[in-house]
PDB file of N, CA and C in Angstrom:
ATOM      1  N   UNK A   1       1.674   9.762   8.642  1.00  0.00           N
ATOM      2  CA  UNK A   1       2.998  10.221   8.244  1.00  0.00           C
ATOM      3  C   UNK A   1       3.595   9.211   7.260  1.00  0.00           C
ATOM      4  N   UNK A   2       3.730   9.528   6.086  1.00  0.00           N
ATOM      5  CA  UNK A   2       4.248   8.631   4.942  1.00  0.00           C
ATOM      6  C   UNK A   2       5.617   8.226   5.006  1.00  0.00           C
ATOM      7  N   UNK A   3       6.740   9.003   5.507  1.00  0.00           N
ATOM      8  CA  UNK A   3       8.040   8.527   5.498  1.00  0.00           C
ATOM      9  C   UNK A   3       8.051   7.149   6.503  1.00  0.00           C
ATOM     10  N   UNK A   4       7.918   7.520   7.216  1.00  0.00           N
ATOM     11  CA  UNK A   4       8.035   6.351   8.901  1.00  0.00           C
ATOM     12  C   UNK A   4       7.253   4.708   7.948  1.00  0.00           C
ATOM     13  N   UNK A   5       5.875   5.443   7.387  1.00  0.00           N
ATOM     14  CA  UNK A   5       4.798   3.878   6.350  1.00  0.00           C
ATOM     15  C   UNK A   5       6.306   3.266   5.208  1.00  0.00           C
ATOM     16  N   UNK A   6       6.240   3.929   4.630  1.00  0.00           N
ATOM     17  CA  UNK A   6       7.454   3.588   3.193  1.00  0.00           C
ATOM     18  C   UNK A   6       8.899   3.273   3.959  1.00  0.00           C
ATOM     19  N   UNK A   7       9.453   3.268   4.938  1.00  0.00           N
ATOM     20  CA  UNK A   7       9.955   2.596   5.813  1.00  0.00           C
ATOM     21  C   UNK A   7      10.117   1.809   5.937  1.00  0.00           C
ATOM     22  N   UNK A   8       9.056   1.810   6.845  1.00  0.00           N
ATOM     23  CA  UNK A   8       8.926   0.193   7.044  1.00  0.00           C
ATOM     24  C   UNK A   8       8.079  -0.502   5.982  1.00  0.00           C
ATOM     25  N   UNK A   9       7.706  -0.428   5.008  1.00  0.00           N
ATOM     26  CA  UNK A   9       7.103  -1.332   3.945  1.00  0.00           C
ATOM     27  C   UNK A   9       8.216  -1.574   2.810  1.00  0.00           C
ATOM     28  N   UNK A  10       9.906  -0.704   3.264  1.00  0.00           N
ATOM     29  CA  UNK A  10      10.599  -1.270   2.741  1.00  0.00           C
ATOM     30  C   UNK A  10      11.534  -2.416   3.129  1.00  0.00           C
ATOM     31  N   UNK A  11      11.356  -2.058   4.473  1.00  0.00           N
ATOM     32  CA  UNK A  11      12.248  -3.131   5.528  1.00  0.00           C
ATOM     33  C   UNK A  11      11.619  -4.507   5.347  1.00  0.00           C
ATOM     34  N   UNK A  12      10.137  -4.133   5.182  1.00  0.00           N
ATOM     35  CA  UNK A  12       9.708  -5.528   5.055  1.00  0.00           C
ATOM     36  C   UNK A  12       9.300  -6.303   3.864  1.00  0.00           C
ATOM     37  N   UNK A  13       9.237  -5.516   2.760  1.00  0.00           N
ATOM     38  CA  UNK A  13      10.084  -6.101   1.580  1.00  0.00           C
ATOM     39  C   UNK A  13      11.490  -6.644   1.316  1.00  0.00           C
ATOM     40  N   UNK A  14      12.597  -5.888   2.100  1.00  0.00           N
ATOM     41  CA  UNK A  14      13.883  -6.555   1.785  1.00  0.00           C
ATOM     42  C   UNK A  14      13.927  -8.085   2.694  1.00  0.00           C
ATOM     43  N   UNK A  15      12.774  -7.962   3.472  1.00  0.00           N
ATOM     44  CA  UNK A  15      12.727  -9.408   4.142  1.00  0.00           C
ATOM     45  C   UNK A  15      12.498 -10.694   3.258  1.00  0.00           C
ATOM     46  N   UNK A  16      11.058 -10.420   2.768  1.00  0.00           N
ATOM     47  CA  UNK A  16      10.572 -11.192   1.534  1.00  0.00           C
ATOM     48  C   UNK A  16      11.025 -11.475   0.434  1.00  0.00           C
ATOM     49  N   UNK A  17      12.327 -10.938  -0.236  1.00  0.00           N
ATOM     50  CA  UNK A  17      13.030 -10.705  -1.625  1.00  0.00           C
ATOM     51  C   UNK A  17      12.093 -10.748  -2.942  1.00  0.00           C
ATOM     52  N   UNK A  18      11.116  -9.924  -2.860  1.00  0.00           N
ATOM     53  CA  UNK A  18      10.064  -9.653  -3.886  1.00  0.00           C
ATOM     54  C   UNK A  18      10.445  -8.592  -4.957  1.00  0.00           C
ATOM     55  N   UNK A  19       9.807  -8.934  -5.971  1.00  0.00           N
ATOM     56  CA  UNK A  19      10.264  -7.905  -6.963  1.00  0.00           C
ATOM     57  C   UNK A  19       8.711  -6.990  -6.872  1.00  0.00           C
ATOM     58  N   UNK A  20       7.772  -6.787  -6.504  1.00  0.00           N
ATOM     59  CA  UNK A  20       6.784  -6.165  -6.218  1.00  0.00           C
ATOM     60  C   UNK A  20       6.946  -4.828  -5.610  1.00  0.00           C
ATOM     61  N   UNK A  21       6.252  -4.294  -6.676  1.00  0.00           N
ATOM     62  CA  UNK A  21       6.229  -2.636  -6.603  1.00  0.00           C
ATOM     63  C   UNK A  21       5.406  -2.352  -5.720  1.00  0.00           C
ATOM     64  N   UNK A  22       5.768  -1.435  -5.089  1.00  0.00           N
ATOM     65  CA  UNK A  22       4.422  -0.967  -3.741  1.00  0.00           C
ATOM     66  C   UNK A  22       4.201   0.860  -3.893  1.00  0.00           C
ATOM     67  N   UNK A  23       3.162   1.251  -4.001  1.00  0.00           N
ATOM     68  CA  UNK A  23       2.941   2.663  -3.483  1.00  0.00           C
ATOM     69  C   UNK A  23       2.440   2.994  -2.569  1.00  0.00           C
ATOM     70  N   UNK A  24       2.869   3.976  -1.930  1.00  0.00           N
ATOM     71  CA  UNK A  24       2.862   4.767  -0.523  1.00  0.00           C
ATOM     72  C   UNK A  24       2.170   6.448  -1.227  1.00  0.00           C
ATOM     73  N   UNK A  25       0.613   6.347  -0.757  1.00  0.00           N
ATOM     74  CA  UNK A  25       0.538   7.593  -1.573  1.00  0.00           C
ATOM     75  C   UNK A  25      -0.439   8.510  -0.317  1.00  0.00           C
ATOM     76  N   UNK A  26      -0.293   9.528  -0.323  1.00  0.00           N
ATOM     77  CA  UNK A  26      -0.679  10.680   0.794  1.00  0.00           C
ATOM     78  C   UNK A  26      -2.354  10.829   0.965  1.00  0.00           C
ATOM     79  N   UNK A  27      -2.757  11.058  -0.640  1.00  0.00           N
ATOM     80  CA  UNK A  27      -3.908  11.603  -0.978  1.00  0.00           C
ATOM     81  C   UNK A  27      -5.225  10.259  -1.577  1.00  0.00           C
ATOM     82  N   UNK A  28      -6.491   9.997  -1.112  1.00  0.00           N
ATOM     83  CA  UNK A  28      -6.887   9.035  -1.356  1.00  0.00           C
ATOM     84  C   UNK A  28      -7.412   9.826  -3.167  1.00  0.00           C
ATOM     85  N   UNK A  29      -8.075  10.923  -3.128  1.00  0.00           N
ATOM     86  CA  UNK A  29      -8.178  11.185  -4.318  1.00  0.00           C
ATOM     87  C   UNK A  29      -7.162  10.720  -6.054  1.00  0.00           C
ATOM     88  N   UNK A  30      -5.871  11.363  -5.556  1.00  0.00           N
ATOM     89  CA  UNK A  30      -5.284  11.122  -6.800  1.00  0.00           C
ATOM     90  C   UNK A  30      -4.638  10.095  -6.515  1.00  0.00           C
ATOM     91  N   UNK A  31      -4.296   9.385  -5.543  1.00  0.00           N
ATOM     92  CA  UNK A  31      -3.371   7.962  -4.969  1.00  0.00           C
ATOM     93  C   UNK A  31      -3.746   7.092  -6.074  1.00  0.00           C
ATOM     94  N   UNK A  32      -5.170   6.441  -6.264  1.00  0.00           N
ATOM     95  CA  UNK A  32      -5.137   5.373  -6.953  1.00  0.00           C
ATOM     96  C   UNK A  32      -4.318   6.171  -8.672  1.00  0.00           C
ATOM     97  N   UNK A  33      -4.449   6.802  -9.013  1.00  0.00           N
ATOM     98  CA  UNK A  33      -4.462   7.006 -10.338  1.00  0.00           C
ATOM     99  C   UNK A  33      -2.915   6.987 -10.276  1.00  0.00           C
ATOM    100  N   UNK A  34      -2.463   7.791  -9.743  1.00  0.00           N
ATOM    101  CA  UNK A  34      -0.891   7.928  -9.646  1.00  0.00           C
ATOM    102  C   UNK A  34      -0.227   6.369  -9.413  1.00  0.00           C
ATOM    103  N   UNK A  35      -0.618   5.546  -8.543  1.00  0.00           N
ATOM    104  CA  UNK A  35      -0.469   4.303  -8.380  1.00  0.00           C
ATOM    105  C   UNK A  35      -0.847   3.103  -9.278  1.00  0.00           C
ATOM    106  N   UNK A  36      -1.366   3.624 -10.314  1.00  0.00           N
ATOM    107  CA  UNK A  36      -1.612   2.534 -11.228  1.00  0.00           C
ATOM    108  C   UNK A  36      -0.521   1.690 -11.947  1.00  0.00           C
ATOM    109  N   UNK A  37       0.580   2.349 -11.559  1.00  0.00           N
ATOM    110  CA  UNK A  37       1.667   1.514 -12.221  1.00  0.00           C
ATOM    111  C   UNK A  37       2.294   0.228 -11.290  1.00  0.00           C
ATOM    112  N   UNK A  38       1.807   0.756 -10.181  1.00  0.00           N
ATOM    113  CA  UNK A  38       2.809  -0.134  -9.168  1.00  0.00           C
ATOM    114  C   UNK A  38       2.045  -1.478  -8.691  1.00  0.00           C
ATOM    115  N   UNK A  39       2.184  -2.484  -8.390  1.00  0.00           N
ATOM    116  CA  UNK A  39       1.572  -3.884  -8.099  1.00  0.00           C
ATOM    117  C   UNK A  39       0.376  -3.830  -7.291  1.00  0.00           C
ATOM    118  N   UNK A  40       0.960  -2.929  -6.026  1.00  0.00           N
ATOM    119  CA  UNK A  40       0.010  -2.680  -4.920  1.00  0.00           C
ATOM    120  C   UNK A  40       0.097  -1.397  -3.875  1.00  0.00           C
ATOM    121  N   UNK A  41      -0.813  -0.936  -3.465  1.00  0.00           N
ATOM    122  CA  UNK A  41      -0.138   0.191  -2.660  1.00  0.00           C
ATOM    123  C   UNK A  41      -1.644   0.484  -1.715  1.00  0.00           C
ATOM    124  N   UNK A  42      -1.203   1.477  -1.561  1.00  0.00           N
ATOM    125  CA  UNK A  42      -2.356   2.071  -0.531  1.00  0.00           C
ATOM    126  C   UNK A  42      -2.226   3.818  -0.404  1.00  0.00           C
ATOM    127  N   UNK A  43      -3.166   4.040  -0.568  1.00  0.00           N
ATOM    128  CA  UNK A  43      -3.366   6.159  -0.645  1.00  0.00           C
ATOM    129  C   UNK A  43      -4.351   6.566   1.085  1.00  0.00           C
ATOM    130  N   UNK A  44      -3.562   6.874   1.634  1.00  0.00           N
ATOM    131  CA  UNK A  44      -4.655   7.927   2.943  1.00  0.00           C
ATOM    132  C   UNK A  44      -5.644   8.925   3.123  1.00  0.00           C
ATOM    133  N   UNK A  45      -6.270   9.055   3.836  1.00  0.00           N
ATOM    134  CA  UNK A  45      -7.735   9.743   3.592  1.00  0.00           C
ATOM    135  C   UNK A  45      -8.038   9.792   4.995  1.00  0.00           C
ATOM    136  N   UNK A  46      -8.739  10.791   5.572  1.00  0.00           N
ATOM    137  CA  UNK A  46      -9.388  10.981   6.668  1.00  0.00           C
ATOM    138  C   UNK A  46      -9.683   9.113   7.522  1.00  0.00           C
ATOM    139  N   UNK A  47      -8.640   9.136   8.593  1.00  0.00           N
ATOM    140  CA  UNK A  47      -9.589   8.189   9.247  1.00  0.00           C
ATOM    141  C   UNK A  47      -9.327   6.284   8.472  1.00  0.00           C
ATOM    142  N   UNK A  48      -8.988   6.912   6.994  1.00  0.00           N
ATOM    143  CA  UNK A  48      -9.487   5.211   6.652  1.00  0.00           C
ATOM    144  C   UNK A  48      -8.411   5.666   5.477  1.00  0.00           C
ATOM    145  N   UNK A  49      -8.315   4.599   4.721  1.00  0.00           N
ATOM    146  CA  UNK A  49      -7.108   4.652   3.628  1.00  0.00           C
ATOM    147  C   UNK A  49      -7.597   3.455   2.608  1.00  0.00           C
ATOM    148  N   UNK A  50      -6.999   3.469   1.267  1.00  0.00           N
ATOM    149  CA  UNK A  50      -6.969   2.978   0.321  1.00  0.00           C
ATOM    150  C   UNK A  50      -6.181   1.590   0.018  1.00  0.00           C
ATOM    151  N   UNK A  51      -6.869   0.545  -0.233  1.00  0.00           N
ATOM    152  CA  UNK A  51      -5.829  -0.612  -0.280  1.00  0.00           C
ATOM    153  C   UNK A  51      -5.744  -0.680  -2.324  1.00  0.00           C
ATOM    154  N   UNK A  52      -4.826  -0.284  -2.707  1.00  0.00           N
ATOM    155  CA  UNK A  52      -4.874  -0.425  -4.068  1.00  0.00           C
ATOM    156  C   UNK A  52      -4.228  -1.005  -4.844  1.00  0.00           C
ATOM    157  N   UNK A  53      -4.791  -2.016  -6.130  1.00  0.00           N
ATOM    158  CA  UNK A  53      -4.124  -2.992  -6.501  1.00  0.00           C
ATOM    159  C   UNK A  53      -3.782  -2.725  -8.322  1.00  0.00           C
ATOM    160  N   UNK A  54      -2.821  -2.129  -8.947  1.00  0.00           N
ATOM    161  CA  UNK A  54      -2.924  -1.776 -10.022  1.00  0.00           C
ATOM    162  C   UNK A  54      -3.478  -0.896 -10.712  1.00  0.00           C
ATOM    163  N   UNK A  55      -3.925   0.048  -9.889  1.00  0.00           N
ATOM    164  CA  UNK A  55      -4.536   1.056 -10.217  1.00  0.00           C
ATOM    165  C   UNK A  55      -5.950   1.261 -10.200  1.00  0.00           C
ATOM    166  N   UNK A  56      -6.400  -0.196  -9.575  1.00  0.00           N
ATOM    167  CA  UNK A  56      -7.882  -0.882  -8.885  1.00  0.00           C
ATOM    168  C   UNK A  56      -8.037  -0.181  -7.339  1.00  0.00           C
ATOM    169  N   UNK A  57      -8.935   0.075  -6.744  1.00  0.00           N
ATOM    170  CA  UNK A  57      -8.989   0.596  -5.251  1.00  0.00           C
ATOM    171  C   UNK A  57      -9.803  -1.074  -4.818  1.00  0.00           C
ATOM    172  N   UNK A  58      -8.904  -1.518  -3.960  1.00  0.00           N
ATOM    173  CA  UNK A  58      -9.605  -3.240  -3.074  1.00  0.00           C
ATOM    174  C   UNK A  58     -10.529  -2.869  -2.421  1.00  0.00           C
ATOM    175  N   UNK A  59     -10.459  -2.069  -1.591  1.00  0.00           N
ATOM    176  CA  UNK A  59     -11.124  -2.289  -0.558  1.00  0.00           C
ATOM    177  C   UNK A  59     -10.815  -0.933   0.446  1.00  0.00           C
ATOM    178  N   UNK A  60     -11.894  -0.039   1.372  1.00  0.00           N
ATOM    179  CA  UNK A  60     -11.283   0.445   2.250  1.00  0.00           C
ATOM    180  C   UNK A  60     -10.683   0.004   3.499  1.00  0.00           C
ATOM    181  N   UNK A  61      -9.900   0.470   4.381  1.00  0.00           N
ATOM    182  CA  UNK A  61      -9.375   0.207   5.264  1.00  0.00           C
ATOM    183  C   UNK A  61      -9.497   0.821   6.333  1.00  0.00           C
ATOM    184  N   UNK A  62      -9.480   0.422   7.837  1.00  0.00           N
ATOM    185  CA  UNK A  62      -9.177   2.100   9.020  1.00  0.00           C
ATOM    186  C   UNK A  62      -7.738   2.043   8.845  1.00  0.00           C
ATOM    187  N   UNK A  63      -7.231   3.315   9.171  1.00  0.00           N
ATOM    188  CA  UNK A  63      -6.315   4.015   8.845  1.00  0.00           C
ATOM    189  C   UNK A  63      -5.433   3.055   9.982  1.00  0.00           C
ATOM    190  N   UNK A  64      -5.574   2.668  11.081  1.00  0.00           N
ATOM    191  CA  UNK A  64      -4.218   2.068  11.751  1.00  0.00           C
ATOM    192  C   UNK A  64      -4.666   1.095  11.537  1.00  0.00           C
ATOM    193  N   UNK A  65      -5.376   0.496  10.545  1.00  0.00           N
ATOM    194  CA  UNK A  65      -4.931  -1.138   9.861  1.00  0.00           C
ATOM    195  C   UNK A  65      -4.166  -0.861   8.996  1.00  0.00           C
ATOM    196  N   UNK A  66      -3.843  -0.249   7.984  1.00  0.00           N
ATOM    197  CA  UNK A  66      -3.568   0.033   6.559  1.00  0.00           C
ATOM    198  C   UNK A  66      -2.184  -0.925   6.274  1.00  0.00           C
ATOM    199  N   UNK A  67      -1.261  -0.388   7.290  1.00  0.00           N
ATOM    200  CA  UNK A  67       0.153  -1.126   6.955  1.00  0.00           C
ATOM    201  C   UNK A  67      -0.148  -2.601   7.709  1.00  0.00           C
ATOM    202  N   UNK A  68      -0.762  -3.183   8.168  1.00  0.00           N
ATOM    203  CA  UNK A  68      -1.239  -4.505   8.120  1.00  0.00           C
ATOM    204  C   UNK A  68      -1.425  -4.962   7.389  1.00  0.00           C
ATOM    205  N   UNK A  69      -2.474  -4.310   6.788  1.00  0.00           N
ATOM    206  CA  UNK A  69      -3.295  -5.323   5.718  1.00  0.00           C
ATOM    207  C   UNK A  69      -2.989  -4.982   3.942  1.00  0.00           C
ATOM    208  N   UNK A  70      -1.813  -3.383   4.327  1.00  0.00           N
ATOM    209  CA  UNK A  70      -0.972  -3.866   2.709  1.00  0.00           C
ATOM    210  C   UNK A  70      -0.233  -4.886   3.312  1.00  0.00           C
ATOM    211  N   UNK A  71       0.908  -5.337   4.253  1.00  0.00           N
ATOM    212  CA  UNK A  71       1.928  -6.468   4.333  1.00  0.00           C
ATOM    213  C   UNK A  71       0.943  -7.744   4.248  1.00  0.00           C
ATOM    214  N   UNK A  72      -0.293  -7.897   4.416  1.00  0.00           N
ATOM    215  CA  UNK A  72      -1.032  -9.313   4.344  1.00  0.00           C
ATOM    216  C   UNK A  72      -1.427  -9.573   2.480  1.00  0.00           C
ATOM    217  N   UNK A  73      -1.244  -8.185   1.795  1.00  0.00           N
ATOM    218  CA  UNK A  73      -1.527  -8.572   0.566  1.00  0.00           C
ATOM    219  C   UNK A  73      -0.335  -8.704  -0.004  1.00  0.00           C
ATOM    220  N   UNK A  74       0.646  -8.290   0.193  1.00  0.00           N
ATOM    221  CA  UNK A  74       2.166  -8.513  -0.125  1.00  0.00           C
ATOM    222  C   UNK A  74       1.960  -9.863  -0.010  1.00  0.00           C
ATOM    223  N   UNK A  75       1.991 -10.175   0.928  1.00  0.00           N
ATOM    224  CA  UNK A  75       2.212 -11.759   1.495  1.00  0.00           C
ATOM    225  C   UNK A  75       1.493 -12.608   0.069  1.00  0.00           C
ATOM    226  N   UNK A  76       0.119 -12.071  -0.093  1.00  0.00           N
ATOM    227  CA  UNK A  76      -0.704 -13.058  -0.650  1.00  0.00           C
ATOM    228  C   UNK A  76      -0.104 -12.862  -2.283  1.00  0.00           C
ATOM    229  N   UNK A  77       0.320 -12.324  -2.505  1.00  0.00           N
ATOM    230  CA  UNK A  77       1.014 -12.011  -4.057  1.00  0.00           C
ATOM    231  C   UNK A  77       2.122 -12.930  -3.620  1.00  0.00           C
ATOM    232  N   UNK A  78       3.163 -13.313  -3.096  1.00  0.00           N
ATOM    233  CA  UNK A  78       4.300 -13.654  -3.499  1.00  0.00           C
ATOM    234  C   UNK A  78       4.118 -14.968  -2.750  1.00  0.00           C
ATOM    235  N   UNK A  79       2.824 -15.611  -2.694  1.00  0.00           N
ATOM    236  CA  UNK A  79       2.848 -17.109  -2.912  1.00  0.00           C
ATOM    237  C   UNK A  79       2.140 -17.607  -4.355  1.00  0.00           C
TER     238      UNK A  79
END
């Protein structure tokens, strides 16, 4: 469910005071492409999800890591 993810990946941006763009995208197909503008984001897919960095796909993920391990790459950008 994307509203409840973009949520809280905003709550926990206003924690950090980052100027870093994040996408929250539904579809792993068109996610990265649509997301190429934004710093970092992540697109969903059966089971596992997209960690994406500029319009780069990082790495896959399982799906109840995803908002982990985008907030661990947040993290690693804004040191």
């Amino acid at each position: 469910d994307l509203i409840p993810i973009a949520k809280e990946i905003e709550d926990f941006l206003n924690t950090i005071n980052s100027n870093i763009t994040v996408a929250i995208m539904g579809c792993a197909v068109n996610g990265p492409g649509e997301a190429k503008h934004a710093d970092i984001g992540i697109a969903g897919g059966v089971n596992e999800g997209l960690l994406i960095k500029k319009g780069e796909i990082i790495r896959k993920v399982k799906q109840d890591d995803i908002v982990d391990e985008l907030k661990k790459e947040i993290i690693k950008m804004t040191k």
